[in-house]
N, C-alpha and C. Protein backbone atom coordinates (compact mmCIF):
# COMPACT_ATOMS: atom_id res chain seq x y z
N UNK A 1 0.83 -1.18 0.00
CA UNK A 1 0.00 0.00 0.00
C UNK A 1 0.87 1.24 0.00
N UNK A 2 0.32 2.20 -0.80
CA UNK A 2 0.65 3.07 -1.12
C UNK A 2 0.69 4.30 0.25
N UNK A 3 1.41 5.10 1.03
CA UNK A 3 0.54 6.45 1.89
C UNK A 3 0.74 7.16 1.20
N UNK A 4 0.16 8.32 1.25
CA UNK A 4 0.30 9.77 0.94
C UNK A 4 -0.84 10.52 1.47
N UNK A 5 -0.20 12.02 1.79
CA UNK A 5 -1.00 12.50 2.18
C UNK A 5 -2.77 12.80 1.94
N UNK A 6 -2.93 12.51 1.03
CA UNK A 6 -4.39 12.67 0.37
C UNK A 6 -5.23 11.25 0.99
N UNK A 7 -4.60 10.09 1.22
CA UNK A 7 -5.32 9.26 1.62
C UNK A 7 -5.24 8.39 2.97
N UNK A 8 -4.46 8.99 4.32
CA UNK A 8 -4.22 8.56 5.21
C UNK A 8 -4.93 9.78 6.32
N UNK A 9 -6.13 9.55 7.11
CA UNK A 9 -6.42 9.97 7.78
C UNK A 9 -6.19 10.73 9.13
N UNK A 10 -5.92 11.96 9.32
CA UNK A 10 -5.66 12.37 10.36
C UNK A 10 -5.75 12.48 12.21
N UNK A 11 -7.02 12.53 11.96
CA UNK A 11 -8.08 12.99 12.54
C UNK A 11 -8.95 11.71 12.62
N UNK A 12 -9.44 11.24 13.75
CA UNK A 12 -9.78 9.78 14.12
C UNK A 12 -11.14 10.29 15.53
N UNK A 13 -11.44 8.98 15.57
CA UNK A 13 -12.62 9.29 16.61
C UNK A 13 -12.12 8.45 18.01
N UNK A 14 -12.39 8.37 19.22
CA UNK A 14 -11.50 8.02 20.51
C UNK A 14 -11.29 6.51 20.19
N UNK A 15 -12.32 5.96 19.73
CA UNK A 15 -11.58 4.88 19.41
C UNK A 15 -10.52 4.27 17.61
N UNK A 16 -9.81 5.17 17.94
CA UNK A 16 -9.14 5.68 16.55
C UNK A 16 -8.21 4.62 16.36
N UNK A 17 -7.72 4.24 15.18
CA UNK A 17 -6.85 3.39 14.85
C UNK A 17 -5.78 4.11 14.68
N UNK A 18 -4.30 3.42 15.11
CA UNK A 18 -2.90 4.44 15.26
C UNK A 18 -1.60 3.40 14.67
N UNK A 19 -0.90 3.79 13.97
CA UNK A 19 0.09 3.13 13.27
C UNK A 19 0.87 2.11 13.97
N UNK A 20 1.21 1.11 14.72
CA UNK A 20 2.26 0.34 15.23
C UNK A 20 2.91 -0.12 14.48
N UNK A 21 4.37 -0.49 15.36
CA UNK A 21 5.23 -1.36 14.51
C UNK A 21 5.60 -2.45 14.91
N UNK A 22 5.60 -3.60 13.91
CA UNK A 22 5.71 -4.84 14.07
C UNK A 22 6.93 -5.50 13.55
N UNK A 23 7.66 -6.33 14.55
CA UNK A 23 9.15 -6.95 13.75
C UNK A 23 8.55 -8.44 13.08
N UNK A 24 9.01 -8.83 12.21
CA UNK A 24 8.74 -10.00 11.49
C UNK A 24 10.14 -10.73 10.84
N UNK A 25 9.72 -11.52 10.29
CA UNK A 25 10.84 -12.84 10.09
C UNK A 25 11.84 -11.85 9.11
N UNK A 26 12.72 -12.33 9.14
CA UNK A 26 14.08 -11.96 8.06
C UNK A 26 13.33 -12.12 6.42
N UNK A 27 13.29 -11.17 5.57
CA UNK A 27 12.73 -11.50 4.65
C UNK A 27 11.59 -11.60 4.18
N UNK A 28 10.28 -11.88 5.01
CA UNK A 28 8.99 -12.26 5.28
C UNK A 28 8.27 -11.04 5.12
N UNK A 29 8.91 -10.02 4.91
CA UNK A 29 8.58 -8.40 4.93
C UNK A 29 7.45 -8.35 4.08
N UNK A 30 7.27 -8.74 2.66
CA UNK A 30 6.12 -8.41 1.64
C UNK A 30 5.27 -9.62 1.66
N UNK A 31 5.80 -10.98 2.10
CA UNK A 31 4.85 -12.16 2.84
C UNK A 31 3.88 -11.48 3.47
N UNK A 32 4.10 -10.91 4.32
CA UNK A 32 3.14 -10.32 5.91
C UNK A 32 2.60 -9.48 5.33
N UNK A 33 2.90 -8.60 4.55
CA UNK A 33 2.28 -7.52 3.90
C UNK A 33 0.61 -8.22 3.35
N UNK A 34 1.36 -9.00 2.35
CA UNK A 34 0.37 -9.24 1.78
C UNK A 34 -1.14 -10.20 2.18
N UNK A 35 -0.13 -11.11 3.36
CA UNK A 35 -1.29 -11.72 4.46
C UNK A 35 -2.72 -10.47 5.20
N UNK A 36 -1.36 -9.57 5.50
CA UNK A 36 -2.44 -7.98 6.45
C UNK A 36 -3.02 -7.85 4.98
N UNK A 37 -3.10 -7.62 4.36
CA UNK A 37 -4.04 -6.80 3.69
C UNK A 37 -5.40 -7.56 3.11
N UNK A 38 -4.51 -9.30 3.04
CA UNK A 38 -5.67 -10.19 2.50
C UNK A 38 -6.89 -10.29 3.64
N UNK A 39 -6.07 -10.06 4.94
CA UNK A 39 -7.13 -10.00 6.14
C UNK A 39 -7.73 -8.80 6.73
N UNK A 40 -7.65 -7.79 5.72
CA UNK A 40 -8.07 -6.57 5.73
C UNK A 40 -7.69 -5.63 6.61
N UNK A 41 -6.34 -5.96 6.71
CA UNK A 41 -6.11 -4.76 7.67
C UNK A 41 -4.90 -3.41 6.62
N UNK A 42 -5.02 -2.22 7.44
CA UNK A 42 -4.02 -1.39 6.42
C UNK A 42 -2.55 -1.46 7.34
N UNK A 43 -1.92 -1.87 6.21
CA UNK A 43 -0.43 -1.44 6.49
C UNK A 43 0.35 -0.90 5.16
N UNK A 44 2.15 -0.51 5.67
CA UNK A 44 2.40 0.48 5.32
C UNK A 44 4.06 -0.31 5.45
N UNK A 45 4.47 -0.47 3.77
CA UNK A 45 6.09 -1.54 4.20
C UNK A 45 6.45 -0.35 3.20
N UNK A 46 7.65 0.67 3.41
CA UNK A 46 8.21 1.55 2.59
C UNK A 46 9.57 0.74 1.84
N UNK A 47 9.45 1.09 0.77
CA UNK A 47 9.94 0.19 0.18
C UNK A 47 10.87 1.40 -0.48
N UNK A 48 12.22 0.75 -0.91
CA UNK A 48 13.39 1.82 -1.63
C UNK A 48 14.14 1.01 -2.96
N UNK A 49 14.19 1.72 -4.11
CA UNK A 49 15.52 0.81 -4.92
C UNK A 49 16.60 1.08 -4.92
N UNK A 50 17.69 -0.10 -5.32
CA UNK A 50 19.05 -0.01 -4.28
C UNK A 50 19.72 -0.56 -5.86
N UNK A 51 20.54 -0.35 -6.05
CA UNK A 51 21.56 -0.99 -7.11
C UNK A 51 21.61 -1.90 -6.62
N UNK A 52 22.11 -3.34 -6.92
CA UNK A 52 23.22 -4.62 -5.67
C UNK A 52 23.68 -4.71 -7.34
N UNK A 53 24.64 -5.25 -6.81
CA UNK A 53 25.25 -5.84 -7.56
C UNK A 53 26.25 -7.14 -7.59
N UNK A 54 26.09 -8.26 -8.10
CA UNK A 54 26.60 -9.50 -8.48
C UNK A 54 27.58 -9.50 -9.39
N UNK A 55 28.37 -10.58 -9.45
CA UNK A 55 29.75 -10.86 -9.61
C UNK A 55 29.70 -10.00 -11.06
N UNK A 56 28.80 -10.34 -11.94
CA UNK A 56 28.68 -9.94 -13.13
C UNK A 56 27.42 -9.02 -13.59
N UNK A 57 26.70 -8.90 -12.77
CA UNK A 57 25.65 -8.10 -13.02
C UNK A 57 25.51 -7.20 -11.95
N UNK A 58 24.53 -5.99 -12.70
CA UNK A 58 23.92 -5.17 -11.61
C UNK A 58 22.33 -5.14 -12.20
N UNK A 59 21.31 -4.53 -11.11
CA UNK A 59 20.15 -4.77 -10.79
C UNK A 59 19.67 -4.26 -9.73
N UNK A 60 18.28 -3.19 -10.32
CA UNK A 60 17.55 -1.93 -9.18
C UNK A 60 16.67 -3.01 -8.85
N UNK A 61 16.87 -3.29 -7.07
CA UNK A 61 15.59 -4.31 -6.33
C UNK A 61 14.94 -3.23 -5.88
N UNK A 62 13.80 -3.49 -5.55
CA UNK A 62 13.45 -2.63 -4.54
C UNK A 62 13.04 -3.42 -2.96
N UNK A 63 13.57 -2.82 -2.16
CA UNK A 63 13.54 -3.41 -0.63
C UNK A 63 12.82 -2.82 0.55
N UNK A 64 13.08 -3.11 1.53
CA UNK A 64 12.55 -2.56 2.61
C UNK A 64 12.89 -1.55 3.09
N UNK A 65 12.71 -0.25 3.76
CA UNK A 65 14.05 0.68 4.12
C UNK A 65 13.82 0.14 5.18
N UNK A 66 12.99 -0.44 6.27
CA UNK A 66 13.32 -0.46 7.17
C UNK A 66 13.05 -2.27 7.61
N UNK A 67 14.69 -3.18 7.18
CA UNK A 67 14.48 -4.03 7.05
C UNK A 67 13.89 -5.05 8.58
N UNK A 68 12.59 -5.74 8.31
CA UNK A 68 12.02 -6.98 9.16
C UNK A 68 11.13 -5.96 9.76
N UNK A 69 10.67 -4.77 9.52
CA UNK A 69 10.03 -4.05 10.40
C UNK A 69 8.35 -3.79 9.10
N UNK A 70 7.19 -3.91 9.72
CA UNK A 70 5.67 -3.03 8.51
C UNK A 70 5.62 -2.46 10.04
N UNK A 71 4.91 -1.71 9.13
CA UNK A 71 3.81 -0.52 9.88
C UNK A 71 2.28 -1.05 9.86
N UNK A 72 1.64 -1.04 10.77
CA UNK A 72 0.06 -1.90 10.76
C UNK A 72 -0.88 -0.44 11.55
N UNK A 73 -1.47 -0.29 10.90
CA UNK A 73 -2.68 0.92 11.23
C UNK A 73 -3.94 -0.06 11.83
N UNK A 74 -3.96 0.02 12.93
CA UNK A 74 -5.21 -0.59 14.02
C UNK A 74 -5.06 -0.18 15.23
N UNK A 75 -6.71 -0.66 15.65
CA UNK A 75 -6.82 -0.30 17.02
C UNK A 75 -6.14 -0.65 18.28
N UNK A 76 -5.90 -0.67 19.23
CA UNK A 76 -4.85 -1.48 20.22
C UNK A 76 -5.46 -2.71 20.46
N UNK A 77 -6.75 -2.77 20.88
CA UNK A 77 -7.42 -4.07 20.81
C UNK A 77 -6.94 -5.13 20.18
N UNK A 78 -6.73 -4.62 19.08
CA UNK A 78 -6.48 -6.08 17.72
C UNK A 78 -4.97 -6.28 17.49
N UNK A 79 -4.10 -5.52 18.35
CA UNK A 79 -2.79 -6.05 17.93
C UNK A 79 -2.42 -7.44 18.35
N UNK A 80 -3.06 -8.12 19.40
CA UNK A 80 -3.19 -9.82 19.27
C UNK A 80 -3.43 -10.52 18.60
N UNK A 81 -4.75 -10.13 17.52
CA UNK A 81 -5.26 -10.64 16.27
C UNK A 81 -4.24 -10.36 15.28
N UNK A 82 -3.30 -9.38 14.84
CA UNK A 82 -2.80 -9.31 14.18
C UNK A 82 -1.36 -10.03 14.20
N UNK A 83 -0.84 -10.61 15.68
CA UNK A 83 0.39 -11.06 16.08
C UNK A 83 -0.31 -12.69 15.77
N UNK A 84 -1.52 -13.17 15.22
CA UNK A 84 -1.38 -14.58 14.53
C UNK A 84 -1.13 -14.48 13.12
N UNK A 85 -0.74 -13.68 12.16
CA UNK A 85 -0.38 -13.44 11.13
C UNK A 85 1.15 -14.55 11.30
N UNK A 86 1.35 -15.72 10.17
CA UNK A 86 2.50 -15.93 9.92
C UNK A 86 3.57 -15.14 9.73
N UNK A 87 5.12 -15.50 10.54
CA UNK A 87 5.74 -14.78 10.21
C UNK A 87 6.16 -13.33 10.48
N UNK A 88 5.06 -12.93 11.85
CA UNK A 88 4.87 -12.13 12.23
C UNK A 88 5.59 -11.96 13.47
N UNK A 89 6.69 -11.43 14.41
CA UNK A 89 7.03 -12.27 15.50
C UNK A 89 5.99 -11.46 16.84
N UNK A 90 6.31 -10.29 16.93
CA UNK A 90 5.86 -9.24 17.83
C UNK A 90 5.85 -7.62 17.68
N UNK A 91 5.50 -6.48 18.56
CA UNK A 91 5.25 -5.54 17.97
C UNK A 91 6.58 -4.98 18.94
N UNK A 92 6.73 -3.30 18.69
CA UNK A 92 7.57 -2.43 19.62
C UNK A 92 6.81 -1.78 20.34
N UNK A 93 7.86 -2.02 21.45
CA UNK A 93 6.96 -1.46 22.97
C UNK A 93 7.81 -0.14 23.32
N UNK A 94 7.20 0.61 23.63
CA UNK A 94 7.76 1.72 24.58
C UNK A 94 7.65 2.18 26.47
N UNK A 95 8.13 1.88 26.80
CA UNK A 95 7.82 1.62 28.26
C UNK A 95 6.72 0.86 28.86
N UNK A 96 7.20 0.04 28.03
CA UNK A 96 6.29 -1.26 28.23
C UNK A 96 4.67 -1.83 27.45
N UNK A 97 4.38 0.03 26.82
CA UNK A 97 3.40 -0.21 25.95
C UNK A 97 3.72 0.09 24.25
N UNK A 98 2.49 -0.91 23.89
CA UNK A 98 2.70 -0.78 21.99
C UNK A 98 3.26 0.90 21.80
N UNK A 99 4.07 1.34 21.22
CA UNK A 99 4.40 2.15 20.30
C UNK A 99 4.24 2.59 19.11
N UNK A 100 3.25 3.71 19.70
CA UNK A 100 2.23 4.42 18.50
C UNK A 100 3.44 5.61 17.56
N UNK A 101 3.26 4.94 16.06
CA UNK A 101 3.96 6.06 15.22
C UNK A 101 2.91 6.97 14.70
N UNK A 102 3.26 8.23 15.20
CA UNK A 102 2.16 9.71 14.72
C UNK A 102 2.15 9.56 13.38
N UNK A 103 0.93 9.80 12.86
CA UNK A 103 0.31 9.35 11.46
C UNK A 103 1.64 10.86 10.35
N UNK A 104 2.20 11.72 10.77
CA UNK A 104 2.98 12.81 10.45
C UNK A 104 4.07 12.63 9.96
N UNK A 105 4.59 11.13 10.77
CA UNK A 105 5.76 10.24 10.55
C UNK A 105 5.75 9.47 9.33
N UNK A 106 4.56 8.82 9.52
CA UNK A 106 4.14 7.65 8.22
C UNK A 106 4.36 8.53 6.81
N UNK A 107 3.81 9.51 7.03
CA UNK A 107 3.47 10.74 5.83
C UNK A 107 4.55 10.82 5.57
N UNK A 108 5.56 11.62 6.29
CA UNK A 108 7.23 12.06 6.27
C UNK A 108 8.15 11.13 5.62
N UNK A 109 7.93 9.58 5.99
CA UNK A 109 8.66 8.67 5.27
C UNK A 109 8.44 8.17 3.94
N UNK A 110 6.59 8.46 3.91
CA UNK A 110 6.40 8.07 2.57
C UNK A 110 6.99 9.34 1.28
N UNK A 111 6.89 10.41 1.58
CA UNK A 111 7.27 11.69 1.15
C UNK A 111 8.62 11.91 0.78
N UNK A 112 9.37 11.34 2.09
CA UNK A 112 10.56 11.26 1.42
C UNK A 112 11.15 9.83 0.14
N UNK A 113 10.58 9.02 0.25
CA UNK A 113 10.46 8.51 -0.80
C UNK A 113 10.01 8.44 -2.15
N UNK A 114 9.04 9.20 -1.80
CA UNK A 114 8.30 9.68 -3.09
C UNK A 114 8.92 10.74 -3.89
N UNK A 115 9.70 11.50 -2.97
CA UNK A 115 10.44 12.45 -3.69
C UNK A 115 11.92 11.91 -3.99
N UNK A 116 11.85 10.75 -3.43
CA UNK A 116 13.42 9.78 -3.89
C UNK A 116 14.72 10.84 -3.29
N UNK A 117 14.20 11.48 -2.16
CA UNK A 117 15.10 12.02 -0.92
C UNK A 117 16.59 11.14 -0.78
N UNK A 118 17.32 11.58 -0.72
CA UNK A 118 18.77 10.57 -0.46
C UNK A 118 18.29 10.78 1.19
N UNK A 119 18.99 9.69 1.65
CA UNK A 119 19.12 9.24 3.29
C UNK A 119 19.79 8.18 3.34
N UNK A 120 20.18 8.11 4.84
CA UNK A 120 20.11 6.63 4.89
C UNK A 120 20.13 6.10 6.69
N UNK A 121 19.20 5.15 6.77
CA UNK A 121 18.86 4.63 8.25
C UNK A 121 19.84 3.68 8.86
N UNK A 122 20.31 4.56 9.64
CA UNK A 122 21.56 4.21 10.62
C UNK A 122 20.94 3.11 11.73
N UNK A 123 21.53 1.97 11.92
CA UNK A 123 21.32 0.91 13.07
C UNK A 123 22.50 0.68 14.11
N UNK A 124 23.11 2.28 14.28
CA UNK A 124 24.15 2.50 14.79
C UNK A 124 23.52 2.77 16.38
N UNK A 125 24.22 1.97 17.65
CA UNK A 125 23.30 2.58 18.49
C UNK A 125 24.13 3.59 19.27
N UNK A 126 23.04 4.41 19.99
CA UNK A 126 23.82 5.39 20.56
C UNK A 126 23.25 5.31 21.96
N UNK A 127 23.97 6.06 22.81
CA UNK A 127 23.99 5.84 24.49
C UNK A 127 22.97 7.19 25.29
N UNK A 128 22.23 7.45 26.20
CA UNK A 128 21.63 8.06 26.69
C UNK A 128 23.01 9.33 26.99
N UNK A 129 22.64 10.36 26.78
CA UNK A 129 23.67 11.68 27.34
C UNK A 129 24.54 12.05 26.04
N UNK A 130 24.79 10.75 25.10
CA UNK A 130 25.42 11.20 24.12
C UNK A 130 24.82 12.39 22.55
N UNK A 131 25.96 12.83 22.30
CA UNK A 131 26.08 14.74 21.87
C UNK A 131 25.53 13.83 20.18
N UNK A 132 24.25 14.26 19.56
CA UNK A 132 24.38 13.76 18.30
C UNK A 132 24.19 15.32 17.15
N UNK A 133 24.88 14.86 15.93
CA UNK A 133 24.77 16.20 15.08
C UNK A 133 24.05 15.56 14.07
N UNK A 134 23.02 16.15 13.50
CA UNK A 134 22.17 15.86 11.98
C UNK A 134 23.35 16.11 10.49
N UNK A 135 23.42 15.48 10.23
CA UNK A 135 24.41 15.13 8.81
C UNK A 135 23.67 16.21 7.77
N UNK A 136 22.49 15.60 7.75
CA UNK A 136 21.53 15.83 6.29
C UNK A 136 20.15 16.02 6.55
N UNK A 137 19.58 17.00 5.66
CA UNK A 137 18.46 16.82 5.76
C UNK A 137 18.14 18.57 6.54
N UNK A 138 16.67 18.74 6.32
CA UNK A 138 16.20 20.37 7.16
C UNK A 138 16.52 20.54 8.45
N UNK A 139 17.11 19.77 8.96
CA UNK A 139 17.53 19.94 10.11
C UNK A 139 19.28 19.79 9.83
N UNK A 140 20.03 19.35 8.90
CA UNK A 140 21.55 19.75 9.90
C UNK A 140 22.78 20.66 9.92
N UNK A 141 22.79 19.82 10.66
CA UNK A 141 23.84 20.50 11.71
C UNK A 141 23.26 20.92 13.26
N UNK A 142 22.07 20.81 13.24
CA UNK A 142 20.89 20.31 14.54
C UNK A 142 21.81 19.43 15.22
N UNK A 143 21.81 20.04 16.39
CA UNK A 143 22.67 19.02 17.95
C UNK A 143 21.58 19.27 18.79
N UNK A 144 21.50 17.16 19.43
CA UNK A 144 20.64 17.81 20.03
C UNK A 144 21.08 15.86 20.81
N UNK A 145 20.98 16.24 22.46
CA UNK A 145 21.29 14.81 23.46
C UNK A 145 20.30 13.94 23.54
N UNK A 146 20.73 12.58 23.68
CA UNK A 146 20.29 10.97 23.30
C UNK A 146 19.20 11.29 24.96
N UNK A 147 18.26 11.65 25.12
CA UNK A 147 17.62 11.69 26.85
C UNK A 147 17.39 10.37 27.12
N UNK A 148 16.42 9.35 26.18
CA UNK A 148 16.42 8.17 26.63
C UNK A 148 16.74 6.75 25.82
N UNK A 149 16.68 5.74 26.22
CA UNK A 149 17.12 4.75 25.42
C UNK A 149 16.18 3.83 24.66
N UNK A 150 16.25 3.54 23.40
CA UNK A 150 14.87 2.66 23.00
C UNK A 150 15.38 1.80 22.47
């Protein structure tokens, strides 16, 4: 599935559905995709093309940017129903509860893809107190300290 701003809802009613994120099998990334959607739920796998290249060839895949990880738009209720999806392992917690991504975010990532934005998602970890500087992007050269750890 496609986001963009024209078709991802803002504005929700109290019992509103909110983006989570779910880790899944190595690979299994467009598997699961396509399970959520056959079972009607909306999700959201941002996908990027990458050169690779082989001994003798090269070839634009397109992949995950954010590899073993979808985005699943539902209510909190149903994130159990959705953790029997094959292949699916569990979701991200934030102090102990599911971890809601602001629908602003979803937008932001799809956007920057859509506009084929250069980036690139660091799995570098960093330590609580530590000094970080923004490389790239409307923000750098933005410093700004690690407060907590996720």
């Amino acid at each position: 599935m496609t986001v963009e701003k024209d078709n991802v809802d803002i504005v929700g009613s109290k019992e509103e559905s909110n983006w989570y994120v779910f880790y899944v099998n190595a690979k299994h990334e467009r598997k699961v995709e396509k399970l959520l959607i056959r079972d009607g739920y909306e999700c959201y796998l941002p996908l990027v093309t990458t050169l690779k290249q082989w001994k003798h060839r090269k070839k634009h895949v397109e992949e995950p940017l954010f590899k073993s990880y979808i985005f699943i738009r539902i209510k909190k209720n149903q994130i159990y129903d959705v953790l029997q999806t094959p292949s699916l392992i569990t979701y991200i917690r934030f102090n102990g509860e599911p971890a809601v991504v602001p629908n602003e975010q979803i937008l932001l990532i799809a956007e920057l893809i859509k506009n084929k934005t250069k980036f690139t998602v660091s799995t570098e970890k960093v330590k609580v107190g530590e000094l970080l500087t923004l490389k790239t992007g409307p923000f750098e050269g933005y410093k700004g300290v690690v407060e907590i750890e996720m």
